[in-house]
Protein backbone atom coordinates (compact mmCIF):
# COMPACT_ATOMS: atom_id res chain seq x y z
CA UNK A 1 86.37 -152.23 -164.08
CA UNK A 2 85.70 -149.88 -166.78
CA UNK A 3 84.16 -146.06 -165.93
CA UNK A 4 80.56 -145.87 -168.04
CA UNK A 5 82.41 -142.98 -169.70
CA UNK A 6 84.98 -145.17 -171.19
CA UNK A 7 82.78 -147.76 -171.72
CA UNK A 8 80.62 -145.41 -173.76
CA UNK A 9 83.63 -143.92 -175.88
CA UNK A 10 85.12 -147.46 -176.62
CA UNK A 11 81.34 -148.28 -177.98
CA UNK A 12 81.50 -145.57 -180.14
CA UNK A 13 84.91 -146.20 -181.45
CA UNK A 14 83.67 -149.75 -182.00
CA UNK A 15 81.10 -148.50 -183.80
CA UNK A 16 82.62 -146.50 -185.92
CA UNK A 17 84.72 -148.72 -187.68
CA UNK A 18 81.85 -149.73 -189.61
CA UNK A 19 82.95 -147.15 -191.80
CA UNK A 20 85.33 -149.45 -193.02
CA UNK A 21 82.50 -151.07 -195.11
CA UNK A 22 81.02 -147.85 -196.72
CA UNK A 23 82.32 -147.42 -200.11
CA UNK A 24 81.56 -144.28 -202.06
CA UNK A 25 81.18 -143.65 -205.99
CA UNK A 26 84.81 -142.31 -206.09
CA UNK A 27 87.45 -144.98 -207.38
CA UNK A 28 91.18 -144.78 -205.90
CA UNK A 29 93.32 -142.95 -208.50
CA UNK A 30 94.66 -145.98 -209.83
CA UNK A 31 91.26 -147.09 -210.93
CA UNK A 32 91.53 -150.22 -209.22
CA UNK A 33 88.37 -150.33 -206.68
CA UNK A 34 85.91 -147.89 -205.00
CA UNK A 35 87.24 -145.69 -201.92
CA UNK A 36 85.32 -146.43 -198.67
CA UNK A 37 84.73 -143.38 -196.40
CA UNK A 38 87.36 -144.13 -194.03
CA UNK A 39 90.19 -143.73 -197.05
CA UNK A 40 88.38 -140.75 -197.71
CA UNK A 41 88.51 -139.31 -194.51
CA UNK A 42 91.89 -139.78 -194.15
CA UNK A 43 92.60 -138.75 -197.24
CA UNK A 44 90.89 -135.50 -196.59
CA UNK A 45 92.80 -135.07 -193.41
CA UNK A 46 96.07 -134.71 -195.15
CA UNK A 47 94.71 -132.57 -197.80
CA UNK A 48 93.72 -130.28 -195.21
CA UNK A 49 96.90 -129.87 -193.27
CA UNK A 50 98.96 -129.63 -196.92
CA UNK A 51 96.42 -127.64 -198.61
CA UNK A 52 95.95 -125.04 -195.45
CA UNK A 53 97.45 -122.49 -196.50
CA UNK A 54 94.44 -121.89 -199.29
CA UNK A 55 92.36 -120.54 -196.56
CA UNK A 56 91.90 -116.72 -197.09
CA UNK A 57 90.75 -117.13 -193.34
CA UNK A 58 93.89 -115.58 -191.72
CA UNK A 59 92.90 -117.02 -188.44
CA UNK A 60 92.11 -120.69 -189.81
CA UNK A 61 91.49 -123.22 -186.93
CA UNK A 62 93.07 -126.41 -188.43
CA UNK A 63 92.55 -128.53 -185.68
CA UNK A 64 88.86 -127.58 -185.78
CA UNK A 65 88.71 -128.22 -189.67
CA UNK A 66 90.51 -131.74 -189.11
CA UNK A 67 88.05 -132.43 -186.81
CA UNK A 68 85.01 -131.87 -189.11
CA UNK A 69 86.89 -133.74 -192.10
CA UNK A 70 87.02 -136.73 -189.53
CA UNK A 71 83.81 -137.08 -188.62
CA UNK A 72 81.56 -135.49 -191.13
CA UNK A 73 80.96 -138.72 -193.02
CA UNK A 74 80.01 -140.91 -189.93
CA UNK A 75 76.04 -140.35 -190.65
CA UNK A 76 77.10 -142.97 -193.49
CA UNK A 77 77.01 -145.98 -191.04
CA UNK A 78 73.45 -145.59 -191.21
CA UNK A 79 72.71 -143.04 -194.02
CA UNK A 80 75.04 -144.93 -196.49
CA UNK A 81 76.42 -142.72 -199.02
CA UNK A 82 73.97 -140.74 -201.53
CA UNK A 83 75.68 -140.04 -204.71
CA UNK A 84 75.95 -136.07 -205.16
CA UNK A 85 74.37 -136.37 -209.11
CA UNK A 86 71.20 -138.71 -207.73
CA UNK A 87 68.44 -136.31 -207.30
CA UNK A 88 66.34 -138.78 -206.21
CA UNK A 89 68.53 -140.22 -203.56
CA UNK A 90 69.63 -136.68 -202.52
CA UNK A 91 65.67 -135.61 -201.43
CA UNK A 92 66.21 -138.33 -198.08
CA UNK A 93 69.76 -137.49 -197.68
CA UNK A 94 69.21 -134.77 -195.06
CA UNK A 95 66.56 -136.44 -193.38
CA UNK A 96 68.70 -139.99 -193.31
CA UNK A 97 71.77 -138.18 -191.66
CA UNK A 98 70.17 -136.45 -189.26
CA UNK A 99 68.39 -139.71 -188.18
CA UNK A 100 71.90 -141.40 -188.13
CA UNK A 101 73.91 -138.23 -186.59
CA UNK A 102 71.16 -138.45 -183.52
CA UNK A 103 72.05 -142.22 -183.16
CA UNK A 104 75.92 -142.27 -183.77
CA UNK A 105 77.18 -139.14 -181.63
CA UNK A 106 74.88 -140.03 -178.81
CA UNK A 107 76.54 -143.23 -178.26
CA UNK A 108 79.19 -140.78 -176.77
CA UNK A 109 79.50 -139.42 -173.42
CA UNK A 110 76.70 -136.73 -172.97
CA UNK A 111 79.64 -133.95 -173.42
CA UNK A 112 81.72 -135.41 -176.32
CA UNK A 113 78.61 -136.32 -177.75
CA UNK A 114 77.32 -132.38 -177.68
CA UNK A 115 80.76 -131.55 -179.34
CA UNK A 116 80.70 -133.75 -182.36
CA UNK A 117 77.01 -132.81 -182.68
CA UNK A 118 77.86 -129.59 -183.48
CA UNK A 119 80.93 -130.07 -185.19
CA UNK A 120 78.89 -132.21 -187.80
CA UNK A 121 76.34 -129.37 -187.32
CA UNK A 122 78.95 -126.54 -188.36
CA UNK A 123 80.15 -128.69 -191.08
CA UNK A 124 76.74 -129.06 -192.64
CA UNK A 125 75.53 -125.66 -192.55
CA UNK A 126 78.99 -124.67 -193.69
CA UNK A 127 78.65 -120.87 -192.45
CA UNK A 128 82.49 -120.50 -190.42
CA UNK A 129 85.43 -120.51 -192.07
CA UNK A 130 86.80 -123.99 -190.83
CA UNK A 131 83.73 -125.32 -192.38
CA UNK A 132 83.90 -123.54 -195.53
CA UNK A 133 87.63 -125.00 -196.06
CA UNK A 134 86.72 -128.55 -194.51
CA UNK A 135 83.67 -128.65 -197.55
CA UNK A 136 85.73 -127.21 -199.92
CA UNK A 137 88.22 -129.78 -199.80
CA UNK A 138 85.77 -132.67 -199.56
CA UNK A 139 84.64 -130.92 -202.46
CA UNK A 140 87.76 -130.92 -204.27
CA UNK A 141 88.77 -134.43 -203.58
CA UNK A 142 86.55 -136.34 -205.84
CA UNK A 143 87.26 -134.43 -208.87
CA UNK A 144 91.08 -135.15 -208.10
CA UNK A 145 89.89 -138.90 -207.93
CA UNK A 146 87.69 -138.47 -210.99
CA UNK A 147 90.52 -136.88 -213.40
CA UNK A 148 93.44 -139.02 -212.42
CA UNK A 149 90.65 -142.24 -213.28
CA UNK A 150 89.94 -140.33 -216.17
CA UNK A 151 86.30 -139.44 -215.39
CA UNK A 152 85.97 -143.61 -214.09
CA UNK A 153 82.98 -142.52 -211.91
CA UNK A 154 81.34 -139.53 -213.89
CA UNK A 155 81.50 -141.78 -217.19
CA UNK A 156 79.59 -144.36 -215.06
CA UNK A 157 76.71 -141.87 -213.99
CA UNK A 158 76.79 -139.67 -217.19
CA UNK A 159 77.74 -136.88 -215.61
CA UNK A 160 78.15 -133.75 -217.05
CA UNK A 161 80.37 -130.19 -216.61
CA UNK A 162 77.87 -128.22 -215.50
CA UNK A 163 76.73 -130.72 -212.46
CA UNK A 164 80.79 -130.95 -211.38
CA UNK A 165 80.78 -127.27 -211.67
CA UNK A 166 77.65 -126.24 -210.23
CA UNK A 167 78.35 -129.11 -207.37
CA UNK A 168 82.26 -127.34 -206.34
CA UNK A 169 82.00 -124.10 -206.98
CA UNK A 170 81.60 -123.29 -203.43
CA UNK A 171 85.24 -123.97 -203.26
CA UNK A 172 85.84 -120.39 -204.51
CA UNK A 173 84.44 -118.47 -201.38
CA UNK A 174 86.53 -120.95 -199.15
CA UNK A 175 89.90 -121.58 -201.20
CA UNK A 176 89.75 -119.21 -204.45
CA UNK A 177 93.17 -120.29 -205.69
CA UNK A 178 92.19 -123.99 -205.01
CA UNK A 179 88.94 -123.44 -206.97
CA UNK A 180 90.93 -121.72 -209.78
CA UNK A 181 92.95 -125.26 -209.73
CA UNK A 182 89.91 -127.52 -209.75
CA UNK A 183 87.77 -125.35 -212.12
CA UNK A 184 90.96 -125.25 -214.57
CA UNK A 185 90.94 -129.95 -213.99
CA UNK A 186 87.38 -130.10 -214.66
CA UNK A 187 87.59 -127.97 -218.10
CA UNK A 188 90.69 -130.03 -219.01
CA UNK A 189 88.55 -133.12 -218.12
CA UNK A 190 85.87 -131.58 -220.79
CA UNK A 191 88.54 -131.78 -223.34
CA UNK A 192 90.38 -134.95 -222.73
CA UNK A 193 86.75 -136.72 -222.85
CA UNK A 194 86.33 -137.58 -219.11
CA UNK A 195 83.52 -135.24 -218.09
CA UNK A 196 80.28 -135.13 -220.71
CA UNK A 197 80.15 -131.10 -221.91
C-alpha cells in the first residue's frame, strides 16, 4: 500500500497535468494554434539552460531558476491565464494566484509543499538573481513567439511598443545583453508592421 506521502505527491502530479488545457495568448511560431502553459514551461526550461550564460549573476543557481520556470505558471489551473495588456483582468490576477498557489502546492507533502511555496514566492517578488533571470526569460519568450508570428497575438489585442517595452524591460537588470536582443526584435517589429508604434 501506498505511504500518504506518495499518495499526496502522485495527487499533485495528477493534478497538475491540468495544465495541459491552459492555453495562453501566445501562438506557436508557426502560427498554427495557441501555446498552452505546459509548452511554455518547457519551452522556458530550455531557454534557460541555453540562454544561462546571460546572467551577470556570476554565481547563477540554474537548477533553482529551472525550478521556478517549472512551476511558476501552475496558479493557472485555477487562476487561468490573465493576458499581460488586460488591465482589467490584471487588477484580480494577484489575488486569483495566490488563492490557487494556497490550493495547488498544499496538495503536496507539508515539506515539498513549503518549498514550491516559496519558490513561486521568490519568483513573484522577483528580488534574487535566479528569479530575476527565470522572469526575464518568461519575459522574453513571448516576444520571440510574437515576432516569428509576425505580431499574430499583439495585432489581435492592439497592442502597442510602448506596452511590449514597458512590459520586458526588466529583462535589462537580469540579462542586459538579452534585453539589448529583445529591445532591438521589438523595434524591428515596429518597422516590419507587427507591433502598433
Amino acid at each position: 500500500m501506498e505511504s500518504e506521502r506518495l499518495e499526496k505527491q502522485i495527487q499533485f502530479i495528477v493534478e497538475i497535468d491540468k495544465l495541459k488545457q491552459i492555453y495562453r495568448q501566445t501562438y506557436l511560431m508557426d502560427g498554427s494554434r495557441r501555446e498552452n502553459s505546459v509548452e511554455h514551461s518547457w519551452h522556458l526550461a530550455l531557454m534557460t539552460v541555453l540562454l544561462a550564460e546571460y546572467s551577470p549573476s556570476e554565481s547563477l543557481d540554474l537548477f533553482r531558476v529551472l525550478k521556478m520556470v517549472l512551476i511558476h505558471d501552475l496558479v493557472e489551473i485555477d487562476a487561468g491565464d490573465t493576458l499581460c495588456y488586460d488591465e482589467k483582468a490584471r487588477r484580480s490576477q494577484k489575488s486569483r494566484e495566490l488563492m490557487a498557489a494556497d490550493r495547488i502546492f498544499n496538495l503536496l507533502p507539508p515539506d515539498q509543499a513549503g518549498k514550491m511555496r516559496d519558490l513561486w514566492d521568490e519568483f513573484e517578488a522577483s528580488l534574487t538573481p535566479e528569479a530575476g533571470f527565470a522572469r526575464a526569460i518568461d519575459r522574453m519568450q513571448p516576444v520571440l513567439h510574437n515576432y516569428h508570428t509576425r505580431g499574430a497575438a499583439w495585432r489581435k489585442h492592439g497592442v502597442t511598443r510602448d506596452q511590449v517595452v514597458t512590459r520586458n524591460h526588466e529583462i535589462e537588470k537580469a540579462a542586459p545583453e538579452l534585453w539589448d536582443y529583445i529591445h532591438a526584435l521589438i523595434e524591428r517589429a515596429v518597422e516590419k508592421g507587427y507591433l502598433l508604434p
